[in-house]
Every structure is written in structure tokens, then in C-alpha cells.
Protein backbone atom coordinates (compact mmCIF):
# COMPACT_ATOMS: atom_id res chain seq x y z
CA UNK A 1 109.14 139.31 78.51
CA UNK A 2 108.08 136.81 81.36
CA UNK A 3 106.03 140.14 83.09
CA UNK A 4 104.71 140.72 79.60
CA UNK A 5 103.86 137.44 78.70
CA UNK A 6 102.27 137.27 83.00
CA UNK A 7 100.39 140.77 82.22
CA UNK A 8 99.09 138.83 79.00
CA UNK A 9 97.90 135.61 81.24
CA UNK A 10 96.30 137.55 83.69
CA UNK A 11 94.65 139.91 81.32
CA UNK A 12 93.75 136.38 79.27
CA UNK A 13 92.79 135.41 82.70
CA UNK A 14 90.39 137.82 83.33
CA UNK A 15 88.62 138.02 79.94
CA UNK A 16 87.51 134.51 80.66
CA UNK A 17 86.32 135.11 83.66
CA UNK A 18 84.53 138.51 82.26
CA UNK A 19 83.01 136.26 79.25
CA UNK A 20 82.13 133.14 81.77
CA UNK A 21 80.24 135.92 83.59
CA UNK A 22 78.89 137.23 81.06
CA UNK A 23 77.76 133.75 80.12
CA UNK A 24 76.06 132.69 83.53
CA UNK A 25 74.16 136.56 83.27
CA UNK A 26 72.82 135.30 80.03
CA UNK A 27 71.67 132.17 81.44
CA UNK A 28 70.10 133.34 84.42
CA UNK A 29 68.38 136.30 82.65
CA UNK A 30 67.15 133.45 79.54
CA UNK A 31 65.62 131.30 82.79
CA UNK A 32 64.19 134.19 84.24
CA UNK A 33 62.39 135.14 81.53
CA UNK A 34 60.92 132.34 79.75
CA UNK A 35 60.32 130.21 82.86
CA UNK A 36 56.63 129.37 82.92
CA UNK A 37 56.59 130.78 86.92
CA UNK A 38 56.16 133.91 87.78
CA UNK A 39 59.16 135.58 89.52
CA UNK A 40 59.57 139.04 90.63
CA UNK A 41 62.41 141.02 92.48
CA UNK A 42 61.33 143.33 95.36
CA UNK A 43 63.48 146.02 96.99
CA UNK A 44 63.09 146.34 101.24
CA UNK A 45 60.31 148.72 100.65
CA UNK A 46 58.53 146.05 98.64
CA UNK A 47 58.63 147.95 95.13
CA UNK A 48 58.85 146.29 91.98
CA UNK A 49 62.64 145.94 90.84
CA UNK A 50 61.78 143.65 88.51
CA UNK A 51 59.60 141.07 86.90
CA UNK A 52 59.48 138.20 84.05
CA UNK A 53 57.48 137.85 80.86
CA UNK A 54 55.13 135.51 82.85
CA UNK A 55 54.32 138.09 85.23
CA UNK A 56 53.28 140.55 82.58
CA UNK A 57 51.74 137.82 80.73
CA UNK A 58 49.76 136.95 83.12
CA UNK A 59 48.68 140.63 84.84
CA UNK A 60 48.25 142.17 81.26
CA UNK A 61 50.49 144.98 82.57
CA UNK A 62 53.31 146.40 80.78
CA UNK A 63 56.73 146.58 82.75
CA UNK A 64 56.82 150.68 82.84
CA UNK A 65 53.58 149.89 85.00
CA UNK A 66 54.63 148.40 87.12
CA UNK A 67 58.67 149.01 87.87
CA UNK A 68 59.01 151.26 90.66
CA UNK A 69 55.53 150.57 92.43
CA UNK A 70 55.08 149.57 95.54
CA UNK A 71 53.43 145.46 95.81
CA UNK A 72 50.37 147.34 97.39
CA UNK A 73 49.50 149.72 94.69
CA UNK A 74 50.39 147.04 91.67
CA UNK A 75 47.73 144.10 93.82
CA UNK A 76 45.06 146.69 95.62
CA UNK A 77 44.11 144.97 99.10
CA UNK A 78 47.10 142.68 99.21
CA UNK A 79 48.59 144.39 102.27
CA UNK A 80 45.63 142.56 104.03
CA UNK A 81 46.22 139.29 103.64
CA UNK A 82 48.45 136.48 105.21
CA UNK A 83 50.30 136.73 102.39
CA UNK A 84 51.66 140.26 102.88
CA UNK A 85 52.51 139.36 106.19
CA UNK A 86 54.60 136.90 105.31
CA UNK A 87 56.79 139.24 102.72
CA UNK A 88 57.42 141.19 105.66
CA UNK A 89 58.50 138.23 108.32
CA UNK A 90 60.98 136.91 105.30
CA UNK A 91 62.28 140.87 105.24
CA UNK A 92 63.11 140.85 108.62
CA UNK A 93 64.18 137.08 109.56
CA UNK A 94 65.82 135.81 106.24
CA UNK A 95 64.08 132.41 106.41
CA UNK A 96 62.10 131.39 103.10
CA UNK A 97 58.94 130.65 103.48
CA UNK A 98 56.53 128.80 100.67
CA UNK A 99 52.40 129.67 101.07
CA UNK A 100 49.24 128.66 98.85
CA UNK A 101 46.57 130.91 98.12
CA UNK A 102 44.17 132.77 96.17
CA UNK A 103 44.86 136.07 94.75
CA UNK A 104 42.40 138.62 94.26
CA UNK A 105 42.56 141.32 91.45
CA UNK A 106 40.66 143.12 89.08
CA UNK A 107 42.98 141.86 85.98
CA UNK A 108 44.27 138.46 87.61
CA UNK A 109 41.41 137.74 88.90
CA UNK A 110 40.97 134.44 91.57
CA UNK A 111 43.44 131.76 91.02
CA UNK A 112 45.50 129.52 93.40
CA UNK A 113 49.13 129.65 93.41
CA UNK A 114 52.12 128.51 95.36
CA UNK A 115 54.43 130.85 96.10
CA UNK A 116 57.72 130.79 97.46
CA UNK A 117 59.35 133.48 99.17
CA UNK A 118 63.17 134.23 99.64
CA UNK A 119 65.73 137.14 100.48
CA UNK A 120 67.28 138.91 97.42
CA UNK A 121 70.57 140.99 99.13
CA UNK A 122 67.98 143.48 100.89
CA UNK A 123 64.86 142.56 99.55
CA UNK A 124 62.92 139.71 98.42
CA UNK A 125 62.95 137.29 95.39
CA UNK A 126 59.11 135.57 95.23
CA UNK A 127 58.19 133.09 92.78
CA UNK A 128 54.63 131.87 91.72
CA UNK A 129 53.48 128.84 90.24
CA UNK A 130 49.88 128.44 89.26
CA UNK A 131 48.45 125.13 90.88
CA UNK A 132 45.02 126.17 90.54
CA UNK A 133 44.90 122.92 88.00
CA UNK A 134 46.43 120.96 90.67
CA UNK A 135 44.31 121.91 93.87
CA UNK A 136 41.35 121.12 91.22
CA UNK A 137 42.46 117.36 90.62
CA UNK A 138 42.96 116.75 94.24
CA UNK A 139 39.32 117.89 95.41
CA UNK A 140 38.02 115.87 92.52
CA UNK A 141 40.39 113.18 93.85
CA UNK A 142 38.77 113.47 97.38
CA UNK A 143 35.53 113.57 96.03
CA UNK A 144 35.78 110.69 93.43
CA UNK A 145 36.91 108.53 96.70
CA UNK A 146 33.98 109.52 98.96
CA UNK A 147 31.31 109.39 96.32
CA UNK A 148 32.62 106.46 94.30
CA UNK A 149 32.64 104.53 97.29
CA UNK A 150 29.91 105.41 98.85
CA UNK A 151 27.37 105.03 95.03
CA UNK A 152 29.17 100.71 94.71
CA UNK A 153 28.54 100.51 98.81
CA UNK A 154 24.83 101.48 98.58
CA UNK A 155 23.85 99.07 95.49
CA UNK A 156 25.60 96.49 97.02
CA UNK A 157 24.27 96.95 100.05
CA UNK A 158 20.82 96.39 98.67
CA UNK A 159 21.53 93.49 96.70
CA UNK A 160 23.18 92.03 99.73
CA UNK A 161 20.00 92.67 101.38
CA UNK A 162 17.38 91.26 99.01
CA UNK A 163 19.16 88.32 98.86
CA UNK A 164 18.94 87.43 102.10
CA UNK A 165 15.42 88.51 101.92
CA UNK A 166 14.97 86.50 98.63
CA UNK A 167 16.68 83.46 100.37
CA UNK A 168 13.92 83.26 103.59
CA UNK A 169 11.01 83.43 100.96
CA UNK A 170 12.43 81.13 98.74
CA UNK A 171 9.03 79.02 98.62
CA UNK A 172 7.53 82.06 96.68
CA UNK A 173 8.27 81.74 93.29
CA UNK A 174 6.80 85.18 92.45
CA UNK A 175 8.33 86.98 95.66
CA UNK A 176 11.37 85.56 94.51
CA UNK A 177 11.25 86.56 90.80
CA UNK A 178 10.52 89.97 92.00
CA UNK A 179 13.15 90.04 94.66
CA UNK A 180 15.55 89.27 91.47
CA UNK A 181 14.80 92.04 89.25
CA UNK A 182 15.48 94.53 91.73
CA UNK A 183 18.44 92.60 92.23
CA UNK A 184 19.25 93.09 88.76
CA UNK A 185 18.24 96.94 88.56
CA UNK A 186 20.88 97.77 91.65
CA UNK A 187 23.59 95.52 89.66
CA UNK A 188 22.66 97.87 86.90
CA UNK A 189 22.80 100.80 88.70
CA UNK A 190 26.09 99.83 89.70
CA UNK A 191 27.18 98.92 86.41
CA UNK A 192 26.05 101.84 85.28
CA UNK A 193 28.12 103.83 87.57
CA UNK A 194 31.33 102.13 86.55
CA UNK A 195 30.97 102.74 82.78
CA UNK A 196 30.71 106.14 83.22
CA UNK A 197 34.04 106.09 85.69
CA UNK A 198 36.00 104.03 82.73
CA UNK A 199 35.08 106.58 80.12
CA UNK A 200 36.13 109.24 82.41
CA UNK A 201 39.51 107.60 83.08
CA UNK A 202 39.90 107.06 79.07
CA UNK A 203 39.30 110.16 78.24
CA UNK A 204 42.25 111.91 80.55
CA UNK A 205 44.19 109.29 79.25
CA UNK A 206 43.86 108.80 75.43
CA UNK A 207 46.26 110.94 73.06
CA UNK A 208 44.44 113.50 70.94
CA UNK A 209 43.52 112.53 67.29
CA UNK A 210 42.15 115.18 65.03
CA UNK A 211 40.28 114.59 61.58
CA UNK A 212 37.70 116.84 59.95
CA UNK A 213 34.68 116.28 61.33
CA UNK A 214 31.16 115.45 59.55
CA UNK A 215 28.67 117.00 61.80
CA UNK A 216 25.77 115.93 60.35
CA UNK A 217 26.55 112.21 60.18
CA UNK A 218 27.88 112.57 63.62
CA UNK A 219 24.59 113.87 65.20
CA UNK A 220 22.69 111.62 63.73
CA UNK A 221 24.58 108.46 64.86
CA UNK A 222 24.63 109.58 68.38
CA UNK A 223 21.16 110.70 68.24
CA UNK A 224 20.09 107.18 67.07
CA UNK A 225 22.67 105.93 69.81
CA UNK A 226 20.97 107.57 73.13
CA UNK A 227 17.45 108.16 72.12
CA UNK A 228 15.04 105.02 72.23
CA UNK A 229 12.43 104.97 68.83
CA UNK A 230 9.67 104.87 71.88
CA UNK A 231 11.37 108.44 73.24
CA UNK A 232 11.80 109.49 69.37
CA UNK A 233 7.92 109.58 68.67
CA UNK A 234 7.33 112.42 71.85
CA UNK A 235 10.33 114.48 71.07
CA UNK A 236 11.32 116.62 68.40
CA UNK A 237 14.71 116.80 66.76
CA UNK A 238 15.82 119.95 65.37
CA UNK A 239 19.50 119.98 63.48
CA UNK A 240 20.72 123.21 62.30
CA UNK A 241 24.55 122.72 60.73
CA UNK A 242 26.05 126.27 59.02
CA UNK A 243 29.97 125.57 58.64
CA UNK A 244 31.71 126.94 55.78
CA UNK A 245 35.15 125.59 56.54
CA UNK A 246 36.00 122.34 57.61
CA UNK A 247 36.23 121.89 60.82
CA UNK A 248 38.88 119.27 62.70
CA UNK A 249 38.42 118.45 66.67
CA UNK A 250 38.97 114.61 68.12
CA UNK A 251 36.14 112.66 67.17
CA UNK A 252 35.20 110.58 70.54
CA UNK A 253 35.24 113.59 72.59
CA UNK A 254 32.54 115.09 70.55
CA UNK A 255 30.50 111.83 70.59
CA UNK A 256 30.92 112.08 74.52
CA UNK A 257 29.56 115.73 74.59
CA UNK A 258 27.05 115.40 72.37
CA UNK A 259 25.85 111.73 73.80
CA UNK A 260 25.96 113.25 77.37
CA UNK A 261 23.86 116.35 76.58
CA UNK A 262 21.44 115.00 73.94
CA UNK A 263 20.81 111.80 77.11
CA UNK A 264 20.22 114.57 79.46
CA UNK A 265 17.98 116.81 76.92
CA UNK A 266 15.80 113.52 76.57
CA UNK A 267 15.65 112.57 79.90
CA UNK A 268 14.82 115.69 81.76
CA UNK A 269 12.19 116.11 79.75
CA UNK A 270 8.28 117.40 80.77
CA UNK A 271 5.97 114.46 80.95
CA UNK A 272 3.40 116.48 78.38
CA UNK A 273 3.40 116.29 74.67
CA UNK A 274 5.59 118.85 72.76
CA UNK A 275 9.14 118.60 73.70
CA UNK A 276 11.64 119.84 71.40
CA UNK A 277 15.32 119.17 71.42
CA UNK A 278 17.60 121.84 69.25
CA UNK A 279 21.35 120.96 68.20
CA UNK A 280 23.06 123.99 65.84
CA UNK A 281 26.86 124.43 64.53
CA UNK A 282 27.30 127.39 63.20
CA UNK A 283 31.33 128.72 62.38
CA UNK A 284 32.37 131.16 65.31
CA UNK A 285 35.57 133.15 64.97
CA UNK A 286 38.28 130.29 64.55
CA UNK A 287 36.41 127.49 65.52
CA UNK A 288 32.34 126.85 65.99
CA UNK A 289 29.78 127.45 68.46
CA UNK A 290 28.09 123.84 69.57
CA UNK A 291 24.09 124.76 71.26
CA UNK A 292 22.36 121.86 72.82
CA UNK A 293 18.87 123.21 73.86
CA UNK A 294 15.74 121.50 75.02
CA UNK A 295 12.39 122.71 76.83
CA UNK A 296 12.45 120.27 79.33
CA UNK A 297 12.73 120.60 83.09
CA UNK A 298 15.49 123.45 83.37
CA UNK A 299 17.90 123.94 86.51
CA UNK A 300 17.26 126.15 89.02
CA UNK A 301 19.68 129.37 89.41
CA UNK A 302 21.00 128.23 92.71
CA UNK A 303 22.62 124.68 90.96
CA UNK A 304 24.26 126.77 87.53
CA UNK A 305 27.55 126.85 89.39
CA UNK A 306 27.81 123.21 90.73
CA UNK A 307 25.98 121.61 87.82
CA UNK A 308 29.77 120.45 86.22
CA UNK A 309 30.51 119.05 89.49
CA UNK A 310 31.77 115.78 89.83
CA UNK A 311 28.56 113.63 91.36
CA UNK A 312 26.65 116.90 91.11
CA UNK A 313 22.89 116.22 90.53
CA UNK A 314 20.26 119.05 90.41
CA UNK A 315 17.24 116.62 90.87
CA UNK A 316 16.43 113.30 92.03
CA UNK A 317 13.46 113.16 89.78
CA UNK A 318 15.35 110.96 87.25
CA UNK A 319 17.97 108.84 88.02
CA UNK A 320 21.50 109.37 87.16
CA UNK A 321 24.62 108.99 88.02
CA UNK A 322 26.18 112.85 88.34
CA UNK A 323 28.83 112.30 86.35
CA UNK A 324 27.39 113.43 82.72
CA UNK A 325 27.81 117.16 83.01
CA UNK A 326 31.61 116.94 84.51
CA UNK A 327 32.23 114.53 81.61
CA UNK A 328 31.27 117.06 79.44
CA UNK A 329 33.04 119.84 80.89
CA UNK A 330 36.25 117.99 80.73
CA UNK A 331 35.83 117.02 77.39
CA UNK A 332 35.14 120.41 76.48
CA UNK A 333 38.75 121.32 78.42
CA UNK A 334 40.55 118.50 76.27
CA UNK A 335 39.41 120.50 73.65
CA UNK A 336 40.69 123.97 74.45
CA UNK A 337 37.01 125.22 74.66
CA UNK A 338 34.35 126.73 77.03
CA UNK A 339 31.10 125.98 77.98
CA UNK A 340 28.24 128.31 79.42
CA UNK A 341 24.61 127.28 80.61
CA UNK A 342 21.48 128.84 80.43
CA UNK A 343 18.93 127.35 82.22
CA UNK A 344 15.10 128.00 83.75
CA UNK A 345 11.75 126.36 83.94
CA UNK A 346 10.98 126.34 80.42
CA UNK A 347 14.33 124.40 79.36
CA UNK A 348 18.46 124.53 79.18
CA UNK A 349 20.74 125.81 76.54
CA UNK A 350 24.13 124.86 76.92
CA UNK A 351 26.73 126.78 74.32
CA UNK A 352 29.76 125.29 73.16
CA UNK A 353 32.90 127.12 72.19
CA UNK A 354 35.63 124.96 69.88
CA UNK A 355 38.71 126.23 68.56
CA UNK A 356 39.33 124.26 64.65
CA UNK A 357 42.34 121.80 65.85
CA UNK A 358 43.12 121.84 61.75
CA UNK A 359 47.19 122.18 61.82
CA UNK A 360 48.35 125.35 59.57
């Protein structure tokens, strides 16, 4: 009985250990395939063993693709890079190693990732994590601090310098009063600067609110807003609204894109009679298409790609601060849309997608 009752331990024994591995398995194959990373198991002849959901999320392939292939065959032109070389010093030395870059490839295309890099028994565990997002933020970050502190130094440094000025001509009462008001066009230069800095800051930080939204009321009220009645009587509005459904986004980004681009329709217009400035809404799969064209000034090919810069500014014709455009873009990216411009010397069009935030 007692080497019965020891079989019947051990056996109990060793169905707990069978179902606690069974359990850790589970766990480790539930992590692998919903993390958010990309992971993916080479053998020593770096060929797919196997990958995660994100992987073929993110490649479009399917997993009989891609099992079985060699890394160079699966990303063309990767045996090339630093990043190749690297799989193979981890192969033969066994020490991790983490790397950021930019992959290349016909269905990834360019993004930046970190990837980390580790030896699986003979072969190599790598996981990837998309930071394109984060190297984004910090060259804004590095920008904003150059830029932002180089656009308060300069007004001040006038100011500071007109009042000195201003103070050794004191007797003039005219050369004074002029010395003021460009005094008080740098302060509101500056001050201008700073608004547009707080309503970038409050619109990364504010939570989402969605209500259906009343474009025609909406346009108007900015329009009236941004546009002077003196700039009203040279320019011509045209509204075109064609929405059959309503339609439910957050209310003060919409005012910010549509006050930023209407401003910059207006003030980037010709000097000549004639100018025109076009808003249409018209539904667009499951959301709307916003157009904001004008026949003003245009933007040369060569500035398309920077124009939603932070600071960015095409011309120094007309003042600004740089910051309009990359207000808009984010906006547009708080939104879950896109934005494309079309620009030459007889105007700009810039197209608006919007997915309908309306909860089903």
C-alpha cells in the first residue's frame, strides 16, 4: 500500500508539474502573441522559426510566408546593413545587444525601431519596438528648445535695444512715441509666439470630447473669428457642406484646423483683386474629406515636405510664427486623420481626411 499510495504521489506529483508546465507554455505563448512588439525566433542560419501576430500585422505577410525563410530573403537588402551584422556578432559571442534604426522594405516601408537582440539555445530571439513616435517627439523637443529660445531672445533683444535708444532721445517726444510702438510690435511678436506655444501644449494635453458637429455654423464662426471685415471685402468665401450623416469629431481641434488654414489662406494671399478662398465637406468612406483651398501665393515644390515642420516657414514675405501648419498636422493626428497638400503658384489645397468618432 505505502509503494502504491508513493507511485500515486509521484504520479500526482508529476501531473502538477505537467499541468504547471503546461500553464507557463500558455502564458508565454498568450505574451508572445498579443504583445504589441514584434518578436521573432531565428535558427543559427538566421531562418524564420517563428514570429508573433505583430510581426505579421505589421509586414502584411502570412506566417506560411515567411516560416522557413532565411532573414535575407523575408527583408531584401538587410544583409547590408549594421543591423545584420550585429545578428551575426550575437550568433557567435552570446552577448545581447540593443540597436535603433530604420528599416527599409517594400511592405514595411521606413520606420524607426529599437530592437533588441538575444541568443535563443542556437539561434537568436530579436524583439522590435516601434519608436518612430518617440524619435519624432525628441527632434521636435530639440527643435522647440533651439527655436523657442532663440524667436523670445530676438524680440527681446530689440526691445532691450530701443529702449536704450528711446531713453538717450528722450527730449523727442515723436522719436520717442515711435521708438514705443515698435516696442510694442516686438512685445507682440513675442506674445504672439507664446499663444501659439500654449495652444500647442493644450492640445497634447486635453482629453478628447466628441459631439456631432454643425459644420456650417462652425465655419462661419471661425471665419468671422480670423478674417478682418477690411480682408472680407477683397476675398471671396466659398462654403460647400454635402454630409448626409452626422458627423462627430472634438470640436476645438476642428476650430484649430480650420482657424489655422483659413488665417493662412487669407494671409498669403496675392496683393491683386480676385482672391477666392474655398472650404468643402463632403462624406468620404467612414468619415469626411475637409478641402481648404485658396489662389493665393502657393508653396514651392522644394518646401511640400517640411511645410508641417515645427518653426517651418516657406516665406518671409508675411510674418508668422511657423507654428500654424504643425498645429494643424497634429491636430489632424489627434484625430486619427491625414492630411495631403497641393500647392503651386496659382494657390494651395490642403485635403483633410476624418474618420466619424460617433461610438457604435
Amino acid at each position: 500500500m505505502k509503494k502504491k499510495d508513493g507511485v500515486n504521489s509521484a504520479a500526482g506529483s508529476n501531473n502538477k508539474m505537467n499541468k504547471g508546465q503546461g500553464v507557463n507554455l500558455l502564458r508565454q505563448a498568450t505574451f508572445f502573441d498579443k504583445a504589441e512588439e514584434v518578436f521573432v525566433i531565428l535558427d543559427k542560419d538566421l531562418r524564420l522559426v517563428d514570429v508573433n501576430k505583430s510581426f505579421l500585422k505589421i509586414s502584411h505577410f502570412k506566417e506560411k510566408q515567411v516560416i522557413g525563410k532565411l532573414i535575407t530573403d523575408v527583408i531584401p537588402g538587410i544583409e547590408n546593413t549594421e543591423r545584420y551584422k550585429v545578428y551575426q556578432k550575437v550568433l557567435q559571442t552570446g552577448v545581447p545587444h540593443t540597436i535603433d534604426n530604420v528599416i527599409p522594405h517594400p511592405n514595411l516601408g521606413n520606420y524607426c525601431t529599437r530592437i533588441q537582440v538575444f541568443k535563443v539555445a542556437d539561434g537568436l530571439g530579436v524583439a522590435a519596438m516601434d519608436i518612430t513616435d518617440l524619435k519624432e517627439a525628441i527632434d521636435e523637443l530639440n527643435t522647440f528648445s533651439y527655436k523657442a529660445s532663440h524667436d523670445m531672445r530676438s524680440p527681446l533683444a530689440t526691445i532691450m535695444g530701443l529702449i536704450t535708444v528711446a531713453e538717450q532721445e528722450s527730449k523727442d517726444l515723436e522719436t520717442l512715441l515711435s521708438y514705443l510702438s515698435m516696442i510694442k510690435q516686438q512685445a507682440e511678436r513675442m506674445d504672439h509666439v507664446l499663444r501659439e506655444l500654449v495652444a500647442l501644449a493644450r492640445i497634447r494635453k486635453e482629453k478628447r470630447t466628441y459631439y456631432p458637429i454643425e459644420f456650417h455654423e462652425l465655419i462661419d464662426e471661425v471665419q468671422n473669428s480670423v478674417v478682418s471685415p477690411k480682408k472680407a471685402k477683397n476675398i471671396r468665401f466659398e462654403k460647400h457642406i454635402d454630409l448626409w450623416n452626422p458627423f462627430y469629431s472634438d470640436k476645438s481641434l476642428l476650430i484649430s484646423i480650420l482657424q489655422n488654414l483659413i488665417d493662412n489662406a487669407v494671409k498669403y494671399q496675392k496683393k491683386q483683386a480676385g482672391g477666392w478662398v474655398s472650404i468643402s465637406v463632403t462624406d468620404e468612406g467612414a468619415g469626411l474629406k475637409l478641402v481648404v483651398a485658396d489662389n493665393g501665393m502657393g508653396i514651392k515644390a522644394q518646401h511640400h515636405k517640411n511645410v508641417f515642420n515645427m518653426f517651418f516657414r516657406a516665406t518671409n514675405r508675411v510674418s508668422g510664427t511657423g507654428l500654424g501648419l504643425y498645429n494643424v498636422k497634429h491636430c489632424v493626428k489627434q484625430l486619427g486623420g491625414e492630411i495631403r497638400l497641393e500647392s503651386s503658384i496659382e494657390g494651395s489645397t490642403f485635403t483633410i481626411y476624418l474618420p466619424n468618432q460617433k461610438v457604435k
